[in-house]
N, C-alpha and C. Protein backbone atom coordinates (compact mmCIF):
# COMPACT_ATOMS: atom_id res chain seq x y z
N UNK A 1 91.25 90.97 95.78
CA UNK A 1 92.19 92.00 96.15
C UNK A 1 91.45 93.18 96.78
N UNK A 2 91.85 94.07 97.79
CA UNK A 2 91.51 95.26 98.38
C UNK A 2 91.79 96.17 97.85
N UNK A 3 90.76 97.16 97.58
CA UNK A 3 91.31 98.16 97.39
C UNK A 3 92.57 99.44 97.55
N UNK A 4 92.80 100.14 97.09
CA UNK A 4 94.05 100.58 97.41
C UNK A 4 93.46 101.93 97.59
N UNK A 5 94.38 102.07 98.94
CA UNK A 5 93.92 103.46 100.22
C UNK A 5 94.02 104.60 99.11
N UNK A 6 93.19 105.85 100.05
CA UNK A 6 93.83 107.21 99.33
C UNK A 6 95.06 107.71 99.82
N UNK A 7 95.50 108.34 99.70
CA UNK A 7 96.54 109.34 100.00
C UNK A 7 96.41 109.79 101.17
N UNK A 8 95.31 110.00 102.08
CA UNK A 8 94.85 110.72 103.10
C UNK A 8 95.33 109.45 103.76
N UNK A 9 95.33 108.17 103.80
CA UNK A 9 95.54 106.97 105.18
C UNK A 9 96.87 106.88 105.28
N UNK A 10 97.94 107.53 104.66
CA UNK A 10 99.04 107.14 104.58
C UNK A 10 99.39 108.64 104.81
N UNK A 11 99.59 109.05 106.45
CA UNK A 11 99.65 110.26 106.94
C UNK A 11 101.58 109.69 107.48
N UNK A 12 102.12 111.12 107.14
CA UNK A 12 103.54 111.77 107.73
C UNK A 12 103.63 111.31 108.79
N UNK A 13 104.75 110.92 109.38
CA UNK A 13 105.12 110.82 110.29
C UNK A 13 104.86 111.79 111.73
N UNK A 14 104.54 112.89 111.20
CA UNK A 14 103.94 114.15 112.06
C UNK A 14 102.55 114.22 112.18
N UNK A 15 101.87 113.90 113.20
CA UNK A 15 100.26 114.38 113.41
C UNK A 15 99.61 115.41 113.99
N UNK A 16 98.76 115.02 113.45
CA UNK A 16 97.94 117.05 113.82
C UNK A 16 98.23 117.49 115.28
N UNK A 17 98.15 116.13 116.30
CA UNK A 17 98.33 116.82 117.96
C UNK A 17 100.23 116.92 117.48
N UNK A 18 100.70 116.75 117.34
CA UNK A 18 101.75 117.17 117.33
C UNK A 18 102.48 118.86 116.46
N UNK A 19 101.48 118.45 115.56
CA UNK A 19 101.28 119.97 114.67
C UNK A 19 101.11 121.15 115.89
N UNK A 20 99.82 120.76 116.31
CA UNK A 20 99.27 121.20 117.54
C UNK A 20 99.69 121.90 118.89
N UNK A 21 100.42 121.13 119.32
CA UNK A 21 101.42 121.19 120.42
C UNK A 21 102.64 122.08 119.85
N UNK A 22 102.93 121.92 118.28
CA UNK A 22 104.44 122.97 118.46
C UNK A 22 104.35 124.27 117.56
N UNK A 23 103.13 124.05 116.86
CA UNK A 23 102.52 125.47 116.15
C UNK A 23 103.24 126.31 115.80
N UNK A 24 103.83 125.47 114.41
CA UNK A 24 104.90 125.99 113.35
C UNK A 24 104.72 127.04 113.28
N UNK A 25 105.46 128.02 112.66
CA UNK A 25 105.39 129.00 112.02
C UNK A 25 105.41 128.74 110.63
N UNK A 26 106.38 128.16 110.33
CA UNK A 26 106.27 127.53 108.61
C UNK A 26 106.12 126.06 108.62
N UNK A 27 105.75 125.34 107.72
CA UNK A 27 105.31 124.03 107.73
C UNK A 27 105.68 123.78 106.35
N UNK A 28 106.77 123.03 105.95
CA UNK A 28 107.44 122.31 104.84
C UNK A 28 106.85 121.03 104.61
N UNK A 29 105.85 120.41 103.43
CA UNK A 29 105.83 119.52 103.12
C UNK A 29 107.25 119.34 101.86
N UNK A 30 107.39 117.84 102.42
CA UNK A 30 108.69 117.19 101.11
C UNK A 30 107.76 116.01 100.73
N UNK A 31 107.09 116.22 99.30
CA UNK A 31 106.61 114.89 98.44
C UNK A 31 105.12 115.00 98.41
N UNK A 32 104.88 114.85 97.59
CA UNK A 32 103.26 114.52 97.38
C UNK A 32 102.92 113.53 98.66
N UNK A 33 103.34 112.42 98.63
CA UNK A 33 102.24 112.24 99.79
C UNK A 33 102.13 113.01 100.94
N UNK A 34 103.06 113.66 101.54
CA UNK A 34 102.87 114.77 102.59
C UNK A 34 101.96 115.77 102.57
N UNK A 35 102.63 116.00 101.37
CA UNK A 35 101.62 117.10 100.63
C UNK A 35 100.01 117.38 100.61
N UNK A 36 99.63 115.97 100.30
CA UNK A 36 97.88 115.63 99.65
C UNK A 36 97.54 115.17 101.69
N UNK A 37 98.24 114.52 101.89
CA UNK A 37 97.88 114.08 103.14
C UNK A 37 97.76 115.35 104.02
N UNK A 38 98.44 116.23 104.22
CA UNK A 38 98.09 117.05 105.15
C UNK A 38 97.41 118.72 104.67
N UNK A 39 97.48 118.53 103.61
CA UNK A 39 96.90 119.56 102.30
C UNK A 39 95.70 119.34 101.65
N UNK A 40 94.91 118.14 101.19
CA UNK A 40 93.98 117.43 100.67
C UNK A 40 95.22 116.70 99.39
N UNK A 41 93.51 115.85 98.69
CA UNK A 41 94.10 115.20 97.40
C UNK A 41 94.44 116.30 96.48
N UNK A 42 93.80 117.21 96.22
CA UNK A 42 94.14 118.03 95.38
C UNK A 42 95.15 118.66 95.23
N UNK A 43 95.69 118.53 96.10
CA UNK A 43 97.14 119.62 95.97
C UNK A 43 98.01 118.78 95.27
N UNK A 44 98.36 119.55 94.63
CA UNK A 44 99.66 119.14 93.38
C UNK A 44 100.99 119.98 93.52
N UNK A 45 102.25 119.14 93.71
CA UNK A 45 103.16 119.36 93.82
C UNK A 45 103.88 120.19 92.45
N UNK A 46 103.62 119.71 91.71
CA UNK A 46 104.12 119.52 90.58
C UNK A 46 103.44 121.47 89.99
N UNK A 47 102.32 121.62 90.19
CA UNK A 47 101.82 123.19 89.83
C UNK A 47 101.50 123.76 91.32
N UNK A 48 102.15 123.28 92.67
CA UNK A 48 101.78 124.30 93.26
C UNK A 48 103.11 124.54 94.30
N UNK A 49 103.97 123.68 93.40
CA UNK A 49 105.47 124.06 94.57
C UNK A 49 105.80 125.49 94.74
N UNK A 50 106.04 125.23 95.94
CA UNK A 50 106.78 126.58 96.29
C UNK A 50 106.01 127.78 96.76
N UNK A 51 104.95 127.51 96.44
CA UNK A 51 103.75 128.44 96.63
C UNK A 51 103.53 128.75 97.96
N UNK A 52 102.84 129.46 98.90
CA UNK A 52 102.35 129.97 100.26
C UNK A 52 101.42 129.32 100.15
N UNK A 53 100.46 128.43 101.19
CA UNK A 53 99.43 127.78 100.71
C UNK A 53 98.47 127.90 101.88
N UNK A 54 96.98 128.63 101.61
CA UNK A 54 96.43 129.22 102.88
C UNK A 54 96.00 127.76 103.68
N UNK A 55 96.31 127.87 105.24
CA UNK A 55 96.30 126.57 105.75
C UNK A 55 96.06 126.88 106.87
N UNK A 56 95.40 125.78 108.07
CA UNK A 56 95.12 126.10 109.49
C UNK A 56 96.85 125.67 110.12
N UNK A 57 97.34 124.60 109.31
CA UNK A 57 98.09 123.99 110.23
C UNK A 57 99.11 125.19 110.51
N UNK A 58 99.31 126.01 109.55
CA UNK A 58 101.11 127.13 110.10
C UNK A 58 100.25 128.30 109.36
N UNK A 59 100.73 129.37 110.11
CA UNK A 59 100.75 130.75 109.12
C UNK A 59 101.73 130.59 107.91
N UNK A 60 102.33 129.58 107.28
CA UNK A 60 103.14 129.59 106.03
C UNK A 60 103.65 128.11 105.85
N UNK A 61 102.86 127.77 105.10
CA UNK A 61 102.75 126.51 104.29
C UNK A 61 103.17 126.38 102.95
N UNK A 62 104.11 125.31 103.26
CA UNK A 62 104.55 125.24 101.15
C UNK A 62 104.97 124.08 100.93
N UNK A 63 105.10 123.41 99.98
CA UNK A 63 105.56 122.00 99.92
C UNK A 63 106.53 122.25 98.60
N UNK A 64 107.53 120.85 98.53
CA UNK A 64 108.22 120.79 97.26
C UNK A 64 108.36 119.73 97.23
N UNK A 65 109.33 119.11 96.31
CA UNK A 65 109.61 117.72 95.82
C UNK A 65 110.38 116.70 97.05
N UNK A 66 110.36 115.36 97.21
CA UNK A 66 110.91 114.73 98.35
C UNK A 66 112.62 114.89 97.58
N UNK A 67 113.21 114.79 98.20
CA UNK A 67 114.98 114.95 97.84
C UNK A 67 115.16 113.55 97.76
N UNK A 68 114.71 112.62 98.11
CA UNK A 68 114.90 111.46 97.40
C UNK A 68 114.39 110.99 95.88
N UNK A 69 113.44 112.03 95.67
CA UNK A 69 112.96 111.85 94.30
C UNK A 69 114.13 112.36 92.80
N UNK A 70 115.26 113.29 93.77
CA UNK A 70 116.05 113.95 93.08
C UNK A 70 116.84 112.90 92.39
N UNK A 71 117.08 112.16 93.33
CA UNK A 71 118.45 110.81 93.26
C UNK A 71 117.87 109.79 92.27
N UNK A 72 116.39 109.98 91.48
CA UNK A 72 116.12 108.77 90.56
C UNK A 72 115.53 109.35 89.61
N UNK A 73 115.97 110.56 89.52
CA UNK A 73 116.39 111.16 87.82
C UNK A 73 117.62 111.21 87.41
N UNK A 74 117.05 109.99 86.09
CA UNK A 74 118.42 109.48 85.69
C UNK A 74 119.19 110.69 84.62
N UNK A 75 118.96 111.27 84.16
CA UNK A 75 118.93 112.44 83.03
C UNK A 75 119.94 113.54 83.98
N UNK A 76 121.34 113.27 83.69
CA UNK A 76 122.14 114.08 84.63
C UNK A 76 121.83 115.80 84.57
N UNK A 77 121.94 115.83 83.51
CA UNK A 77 121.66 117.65 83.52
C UNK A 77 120.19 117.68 84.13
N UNK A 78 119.38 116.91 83.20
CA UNK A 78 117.75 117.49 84.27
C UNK A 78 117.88 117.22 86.34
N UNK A 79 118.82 116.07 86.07
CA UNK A 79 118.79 115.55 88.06
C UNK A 79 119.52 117.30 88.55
N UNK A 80 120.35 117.44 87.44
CA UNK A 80 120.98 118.98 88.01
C UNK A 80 119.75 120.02 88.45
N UNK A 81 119.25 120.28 87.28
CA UNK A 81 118.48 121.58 87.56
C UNK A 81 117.27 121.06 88.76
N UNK A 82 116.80 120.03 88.67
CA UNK A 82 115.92 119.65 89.79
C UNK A 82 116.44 120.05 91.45
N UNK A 83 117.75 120.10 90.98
CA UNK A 83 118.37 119.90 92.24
C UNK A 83 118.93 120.95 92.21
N UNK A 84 118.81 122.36 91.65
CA UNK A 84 119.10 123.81 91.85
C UNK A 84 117.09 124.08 92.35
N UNK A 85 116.67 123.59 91.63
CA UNK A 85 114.82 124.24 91.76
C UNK A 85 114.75 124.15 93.56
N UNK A 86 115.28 122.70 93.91
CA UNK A 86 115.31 121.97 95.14
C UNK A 86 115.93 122.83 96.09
N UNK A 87 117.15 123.63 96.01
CA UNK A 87 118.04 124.49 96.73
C UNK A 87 117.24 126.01 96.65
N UNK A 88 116.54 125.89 95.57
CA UNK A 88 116.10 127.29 95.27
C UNK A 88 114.57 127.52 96.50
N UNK A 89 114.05 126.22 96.34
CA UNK A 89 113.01 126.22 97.39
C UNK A 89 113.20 126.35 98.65
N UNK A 90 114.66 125.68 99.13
CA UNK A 90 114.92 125.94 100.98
C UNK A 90 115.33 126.94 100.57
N UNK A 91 115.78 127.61 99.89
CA UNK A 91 116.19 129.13 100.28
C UNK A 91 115.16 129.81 100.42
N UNK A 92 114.07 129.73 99.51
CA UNK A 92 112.87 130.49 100.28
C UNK A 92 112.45 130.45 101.51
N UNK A 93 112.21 129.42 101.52
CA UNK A 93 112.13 128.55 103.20
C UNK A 93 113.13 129.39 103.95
N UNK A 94 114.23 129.10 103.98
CA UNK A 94 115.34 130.16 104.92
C UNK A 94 115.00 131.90 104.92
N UNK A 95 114.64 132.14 103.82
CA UNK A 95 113.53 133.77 103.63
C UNK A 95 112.81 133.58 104.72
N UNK A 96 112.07 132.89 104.49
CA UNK A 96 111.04 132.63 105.49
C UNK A 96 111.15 132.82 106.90
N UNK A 97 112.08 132.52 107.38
CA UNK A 97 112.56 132.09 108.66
C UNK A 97 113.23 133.28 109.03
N UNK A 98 113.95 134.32 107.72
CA UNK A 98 114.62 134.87 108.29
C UNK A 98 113.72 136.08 108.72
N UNK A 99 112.81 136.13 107.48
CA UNK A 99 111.35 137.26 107.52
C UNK A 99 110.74 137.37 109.13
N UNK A 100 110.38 135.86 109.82
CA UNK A 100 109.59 135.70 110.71
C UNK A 100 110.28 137.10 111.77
N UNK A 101 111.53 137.33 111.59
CA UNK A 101 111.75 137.49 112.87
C UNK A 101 111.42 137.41 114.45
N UNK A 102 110.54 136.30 114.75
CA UNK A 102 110.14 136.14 115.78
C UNK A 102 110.84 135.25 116.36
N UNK A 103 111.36 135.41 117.71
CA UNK A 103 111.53 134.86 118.50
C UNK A 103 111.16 133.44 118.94
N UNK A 104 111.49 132.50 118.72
CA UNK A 104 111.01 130.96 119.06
C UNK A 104 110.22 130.67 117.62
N UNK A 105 110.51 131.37 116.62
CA UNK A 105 110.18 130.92 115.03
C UNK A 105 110.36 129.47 114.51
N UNK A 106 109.11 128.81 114.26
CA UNK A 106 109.71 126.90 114.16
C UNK A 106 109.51 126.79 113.27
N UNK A 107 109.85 125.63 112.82
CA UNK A 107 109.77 125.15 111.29
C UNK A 107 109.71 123.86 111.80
N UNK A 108 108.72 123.15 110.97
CA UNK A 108 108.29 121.67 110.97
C UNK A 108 108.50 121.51 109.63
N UNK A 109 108.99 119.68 109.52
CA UNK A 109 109.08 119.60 108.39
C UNK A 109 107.88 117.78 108.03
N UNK A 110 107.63 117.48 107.33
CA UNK A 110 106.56 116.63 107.06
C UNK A 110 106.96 116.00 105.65
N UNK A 111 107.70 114.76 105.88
CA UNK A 111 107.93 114.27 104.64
C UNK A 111 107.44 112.55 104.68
């Protein structure tokens, strides 16, 4: 059997020349692998959601949970509050956006 990749080979659908070319202003990772992949291994979702995270790729970097991860917590009240934490995070995100006030202000998202 082969070994099994890191986290880093199993890159987002978004790549750095593309990062590159549209030079977010904010940069949303959704899920740990987004996360570690375009963040390193170390970054942890779980103690560093929501956070500003100093980065080359955007002047404002943050990651949170994938929203598909919401839908397979079976524990109805906990799938609830996950899914207020979840609303509570794009609203920062929308802070964000609204803060930039700049003109042609982007948001990439990387899940």
């Amino acid at each position: 059997m082969g070994s099994v990749p890191s986290v880093p080979e199993f890159r987002p659908r978004i790549s750095d020349a593309e990062i590159d070319r549209i030079k977010p202003h904010i940069l949303v990772c959704l899920g740990a692998t987004a996360a570690k992949a375009l963040l390193g291994n170390q970054f942890s979702v779980t103690r560093q959601r929501k956070e500003l995270i100093p980065s080359p790729l955007a002047p404002k970097v943050l990651a949170t949970v994938h929203p598909s991860s919401l839908l397979r917590i079976e524990d109805e009240k906990e799938r609830h509050k996950e899914m207020d934490r979840f609303v509570n995070d794009m609203r920062k995100v929308a802070g964000l956006l609204d803060s930039s006030n700049a003109k042609g202000s982007s948001l990439t998202v990387a899940a």
